[in-house]
N, C-alpha and C. Protein backbone atom coordinates (compact mmCIF):
# COMPACT_ATOMS: atom_id res chain seq x y z
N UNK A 1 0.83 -1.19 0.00
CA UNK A 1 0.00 0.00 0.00
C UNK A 1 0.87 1.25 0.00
N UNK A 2 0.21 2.54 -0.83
CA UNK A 2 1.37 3.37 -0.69
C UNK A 2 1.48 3.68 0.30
N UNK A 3 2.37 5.07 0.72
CA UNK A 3 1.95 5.56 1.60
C UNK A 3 2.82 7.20 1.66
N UNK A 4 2.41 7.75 2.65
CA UNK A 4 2.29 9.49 2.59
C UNK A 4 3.47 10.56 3.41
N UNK A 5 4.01 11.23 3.30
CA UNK A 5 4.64 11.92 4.59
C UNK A 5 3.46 13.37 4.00
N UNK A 6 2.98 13.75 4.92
CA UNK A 6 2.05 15.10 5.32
C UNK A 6 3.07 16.00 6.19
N UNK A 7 3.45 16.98 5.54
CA UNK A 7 4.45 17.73 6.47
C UNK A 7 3.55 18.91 6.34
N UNK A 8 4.19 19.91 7.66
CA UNK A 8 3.41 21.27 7.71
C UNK A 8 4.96 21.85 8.05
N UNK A 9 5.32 22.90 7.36
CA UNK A 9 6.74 23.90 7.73
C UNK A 9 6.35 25.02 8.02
N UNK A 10 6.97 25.92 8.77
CA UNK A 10 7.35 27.38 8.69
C UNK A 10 8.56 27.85 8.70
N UNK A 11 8.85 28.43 8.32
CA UNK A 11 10.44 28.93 7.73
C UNK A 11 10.64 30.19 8.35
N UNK A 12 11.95 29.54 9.41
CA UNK A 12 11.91 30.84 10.09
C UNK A 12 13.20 31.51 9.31
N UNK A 13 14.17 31.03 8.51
CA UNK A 13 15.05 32.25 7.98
C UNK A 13 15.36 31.03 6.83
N UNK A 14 14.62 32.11 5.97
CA UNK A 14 14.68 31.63 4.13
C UNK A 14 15.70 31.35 3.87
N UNK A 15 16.88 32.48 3.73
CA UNK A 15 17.93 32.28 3.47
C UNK A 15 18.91 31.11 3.68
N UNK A 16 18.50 31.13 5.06
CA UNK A 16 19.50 29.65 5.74
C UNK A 16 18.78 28.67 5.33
N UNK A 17 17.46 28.51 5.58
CA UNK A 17 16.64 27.11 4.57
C UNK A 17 17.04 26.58 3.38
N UNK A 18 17.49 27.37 2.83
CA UNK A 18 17.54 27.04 1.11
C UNK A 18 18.91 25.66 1.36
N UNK A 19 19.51 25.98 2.20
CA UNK A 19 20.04 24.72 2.24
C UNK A 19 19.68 23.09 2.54
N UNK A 20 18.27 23.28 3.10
CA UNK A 20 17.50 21.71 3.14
C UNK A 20 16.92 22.04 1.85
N UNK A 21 16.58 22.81 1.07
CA UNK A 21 15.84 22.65 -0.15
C UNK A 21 16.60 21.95 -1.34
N UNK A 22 17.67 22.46 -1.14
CA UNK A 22 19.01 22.19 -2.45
C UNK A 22 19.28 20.71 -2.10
N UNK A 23 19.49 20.28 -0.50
CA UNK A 23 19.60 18.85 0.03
C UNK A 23 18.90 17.56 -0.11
N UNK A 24 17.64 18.08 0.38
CA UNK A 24 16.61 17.18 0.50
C UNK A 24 16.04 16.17 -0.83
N UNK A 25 15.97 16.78 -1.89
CA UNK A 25 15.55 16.13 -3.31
C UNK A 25 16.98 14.84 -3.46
N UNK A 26 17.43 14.81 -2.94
CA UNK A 26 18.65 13.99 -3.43
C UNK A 26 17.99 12.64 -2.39
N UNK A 27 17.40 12.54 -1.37
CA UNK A 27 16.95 11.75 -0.66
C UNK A 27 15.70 11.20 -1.30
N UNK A 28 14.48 12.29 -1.98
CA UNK A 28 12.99 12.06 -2.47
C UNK A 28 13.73 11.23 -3.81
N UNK A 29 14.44 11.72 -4.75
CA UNK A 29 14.64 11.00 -5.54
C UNK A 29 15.35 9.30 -5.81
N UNK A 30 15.79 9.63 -4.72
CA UNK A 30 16.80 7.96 -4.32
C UNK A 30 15.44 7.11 -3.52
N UNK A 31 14.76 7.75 -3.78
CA UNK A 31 13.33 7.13 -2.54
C UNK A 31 11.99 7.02 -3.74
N UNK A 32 12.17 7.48 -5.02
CA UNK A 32 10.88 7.42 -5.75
C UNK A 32 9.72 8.25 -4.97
N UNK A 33 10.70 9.09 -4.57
CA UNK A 33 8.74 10.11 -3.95
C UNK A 33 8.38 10.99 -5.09
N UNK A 34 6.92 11.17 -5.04
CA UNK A 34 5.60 11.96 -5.69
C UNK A 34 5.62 12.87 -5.24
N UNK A 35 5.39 14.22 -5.11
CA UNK A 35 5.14 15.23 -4.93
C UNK A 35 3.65 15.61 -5.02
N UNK A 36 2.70 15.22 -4.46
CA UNK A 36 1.30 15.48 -4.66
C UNK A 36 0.78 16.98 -4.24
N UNK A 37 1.34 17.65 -3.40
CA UNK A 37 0.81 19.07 -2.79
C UNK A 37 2.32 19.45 -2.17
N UNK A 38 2.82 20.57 -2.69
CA UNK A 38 3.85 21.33 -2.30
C UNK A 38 3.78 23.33 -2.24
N UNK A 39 3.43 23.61 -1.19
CA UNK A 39 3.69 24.99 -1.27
C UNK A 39 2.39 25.85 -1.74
N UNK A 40 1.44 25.37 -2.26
CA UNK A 40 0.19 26.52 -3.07
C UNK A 40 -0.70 26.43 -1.86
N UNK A 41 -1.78 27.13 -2.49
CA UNK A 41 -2.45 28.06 -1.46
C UNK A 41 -3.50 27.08 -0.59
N UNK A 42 -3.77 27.79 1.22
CA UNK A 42 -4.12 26.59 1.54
C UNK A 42 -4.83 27.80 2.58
N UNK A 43 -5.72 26.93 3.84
CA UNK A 43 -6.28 27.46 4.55
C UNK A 43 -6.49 26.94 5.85
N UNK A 44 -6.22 26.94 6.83
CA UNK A 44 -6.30 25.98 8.08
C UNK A 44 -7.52 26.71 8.66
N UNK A 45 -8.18 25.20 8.85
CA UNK A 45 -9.52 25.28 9.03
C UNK A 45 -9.44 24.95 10.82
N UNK A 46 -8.75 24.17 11.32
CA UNK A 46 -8.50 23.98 12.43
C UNK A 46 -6.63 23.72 12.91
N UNK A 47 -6.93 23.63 14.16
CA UNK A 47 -5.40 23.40 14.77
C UNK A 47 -4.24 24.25 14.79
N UNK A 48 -2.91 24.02 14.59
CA UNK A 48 -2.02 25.19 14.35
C UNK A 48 -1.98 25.31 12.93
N UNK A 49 -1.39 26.73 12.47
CA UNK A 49 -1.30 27.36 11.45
C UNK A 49 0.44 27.16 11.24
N UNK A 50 0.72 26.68 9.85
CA UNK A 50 2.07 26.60 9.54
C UNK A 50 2.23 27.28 8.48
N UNK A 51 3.24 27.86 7.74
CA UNK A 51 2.88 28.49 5.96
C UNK A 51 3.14 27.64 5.41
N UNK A 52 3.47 26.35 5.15
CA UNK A 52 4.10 25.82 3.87
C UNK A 52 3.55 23.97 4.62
N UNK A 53 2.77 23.54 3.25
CA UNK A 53 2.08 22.09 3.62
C UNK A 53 2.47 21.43 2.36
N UNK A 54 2.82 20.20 2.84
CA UNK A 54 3.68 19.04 1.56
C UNK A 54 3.23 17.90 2.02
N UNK A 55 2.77 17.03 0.90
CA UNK A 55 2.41 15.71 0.59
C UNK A 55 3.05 15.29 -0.49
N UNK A 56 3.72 13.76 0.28
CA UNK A 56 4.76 12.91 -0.35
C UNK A 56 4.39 11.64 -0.51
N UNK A 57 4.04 11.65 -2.15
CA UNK A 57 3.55 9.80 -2.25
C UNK A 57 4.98 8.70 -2.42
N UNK A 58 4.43 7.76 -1.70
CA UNK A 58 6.10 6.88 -1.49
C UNK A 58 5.42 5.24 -2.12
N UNK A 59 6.23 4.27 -2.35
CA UNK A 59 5.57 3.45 -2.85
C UNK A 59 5.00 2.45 -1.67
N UNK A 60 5.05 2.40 -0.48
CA UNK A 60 4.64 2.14 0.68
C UNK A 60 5.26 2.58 2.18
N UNK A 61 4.93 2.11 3.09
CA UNK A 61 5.37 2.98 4.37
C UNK A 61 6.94 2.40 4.76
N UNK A 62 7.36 1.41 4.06
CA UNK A 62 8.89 1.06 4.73
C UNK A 62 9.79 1.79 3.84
N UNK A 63 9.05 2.13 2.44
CA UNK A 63 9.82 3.37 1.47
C UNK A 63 9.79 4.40 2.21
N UNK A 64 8.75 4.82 2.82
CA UNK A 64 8.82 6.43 3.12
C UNK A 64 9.73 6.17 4.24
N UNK A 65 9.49 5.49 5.06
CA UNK A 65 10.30 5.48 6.70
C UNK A 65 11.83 5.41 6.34
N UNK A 66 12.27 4.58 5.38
CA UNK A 66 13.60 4.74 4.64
C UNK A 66 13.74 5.80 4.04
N UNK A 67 13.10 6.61 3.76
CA UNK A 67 13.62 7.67 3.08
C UNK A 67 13.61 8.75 4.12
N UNK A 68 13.29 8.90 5.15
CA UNK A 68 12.92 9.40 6.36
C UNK A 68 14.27 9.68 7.16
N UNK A 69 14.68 7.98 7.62
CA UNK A 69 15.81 7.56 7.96
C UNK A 69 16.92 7.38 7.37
N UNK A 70 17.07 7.92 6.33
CA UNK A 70 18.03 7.78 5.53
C UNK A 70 19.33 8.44 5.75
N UNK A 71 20.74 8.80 5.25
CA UNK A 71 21.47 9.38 5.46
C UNK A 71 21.64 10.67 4.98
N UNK A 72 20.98 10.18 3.39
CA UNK A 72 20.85 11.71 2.90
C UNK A 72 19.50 12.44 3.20
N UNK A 73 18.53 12.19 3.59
CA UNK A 73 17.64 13.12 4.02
C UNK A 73 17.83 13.54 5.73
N UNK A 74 18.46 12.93 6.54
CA UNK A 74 19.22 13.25 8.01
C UNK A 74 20.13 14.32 7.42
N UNK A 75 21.13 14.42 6.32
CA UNK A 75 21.63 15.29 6.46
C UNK A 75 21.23 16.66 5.88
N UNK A 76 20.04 16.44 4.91
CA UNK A 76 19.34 17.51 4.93
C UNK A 76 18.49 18.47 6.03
N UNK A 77 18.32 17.42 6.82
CA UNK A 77 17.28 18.03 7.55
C UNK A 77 18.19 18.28 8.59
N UNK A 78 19.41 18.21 9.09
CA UNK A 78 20.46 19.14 9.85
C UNK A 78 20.21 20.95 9.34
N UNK A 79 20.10 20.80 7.82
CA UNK A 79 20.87 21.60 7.41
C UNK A 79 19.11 22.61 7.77
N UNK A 80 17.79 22.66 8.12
CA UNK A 80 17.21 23.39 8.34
C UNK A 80 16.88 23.12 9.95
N UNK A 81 17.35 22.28 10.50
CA UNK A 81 17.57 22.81 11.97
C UNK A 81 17.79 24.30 12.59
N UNK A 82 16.80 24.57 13.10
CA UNK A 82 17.09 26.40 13.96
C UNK A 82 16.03 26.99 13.15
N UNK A 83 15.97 27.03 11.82
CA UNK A 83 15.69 27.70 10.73
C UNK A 83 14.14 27.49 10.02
N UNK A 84 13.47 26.60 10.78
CA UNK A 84 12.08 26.47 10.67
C UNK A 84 11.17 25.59 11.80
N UNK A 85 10.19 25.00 11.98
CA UNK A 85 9.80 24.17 12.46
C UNK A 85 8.70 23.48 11.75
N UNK A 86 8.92 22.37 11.91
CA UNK A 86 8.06 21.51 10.78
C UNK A 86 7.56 20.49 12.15
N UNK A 87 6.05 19.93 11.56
CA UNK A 87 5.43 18.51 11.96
C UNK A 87 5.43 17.50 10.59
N UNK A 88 6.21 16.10 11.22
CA UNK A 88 5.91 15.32 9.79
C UNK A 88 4.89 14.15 10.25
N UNK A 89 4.32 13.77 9.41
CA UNK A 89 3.84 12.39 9.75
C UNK A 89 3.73 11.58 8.80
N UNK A 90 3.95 10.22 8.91
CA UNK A 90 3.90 9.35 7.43
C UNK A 90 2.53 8.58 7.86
N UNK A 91 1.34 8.36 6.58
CA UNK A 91 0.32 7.71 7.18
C UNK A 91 0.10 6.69 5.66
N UNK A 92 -0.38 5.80 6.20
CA UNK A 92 -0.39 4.22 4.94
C UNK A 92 -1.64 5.07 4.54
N UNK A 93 -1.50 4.69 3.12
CA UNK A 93 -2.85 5.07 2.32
C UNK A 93 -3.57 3.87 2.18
N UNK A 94 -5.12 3.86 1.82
CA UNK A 94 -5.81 3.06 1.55
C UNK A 94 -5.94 1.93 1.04
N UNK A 95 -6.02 1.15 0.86
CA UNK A 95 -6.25 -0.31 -0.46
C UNK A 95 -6.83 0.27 -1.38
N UNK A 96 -6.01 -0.34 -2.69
CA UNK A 96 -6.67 -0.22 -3.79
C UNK A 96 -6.31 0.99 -4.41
């Protein structure tokens, strides 16, 4: 079954971010991730408010958790440490 990482970011200094941005694709691509919702316009209807919401199709949940755990996405995600705060969660998608 596939399955999802649902992230919510806020970016607290752009500038220094751009270094998980330039990083991170080197991990999605060694991982076969989808890009289903990245960055366009959105509205929180409940809970906390983040600016920036991403959905990642993976070809199931031990893909995404590997790509999660990986070396090259750990060392991306050093590189926006301080510099934003994100919630991730990976959730199995449906049958079928």
């Amino acid at each position: 079954m596939t399955a999802y990482w649902i992230a919510h970011v806020t970016v607290l200094d752009a500038d220094k971010y751009k270094g998980y941005t330039d990083a991170a694709p080197e991990a999605f691509k060694k991982y076969g991730a989808v890009f289903l919702a990245r960055g366009g316009a959105y509205e929180v209807l409940e809970g906390a408010a983040f600016q920036r919401h991403v959905v990642i199709q993976f070809k199931d949940m031990e893909t995404a958790l590997a790509c999660y755990h990986s070396p090259e996405y750990q060392a991306a995600r050093a590189k926006r440490e301080g510099y934003s705060t994100a919630q991730i969660t990976i959730v199995e998608g449906l049958p079928g």
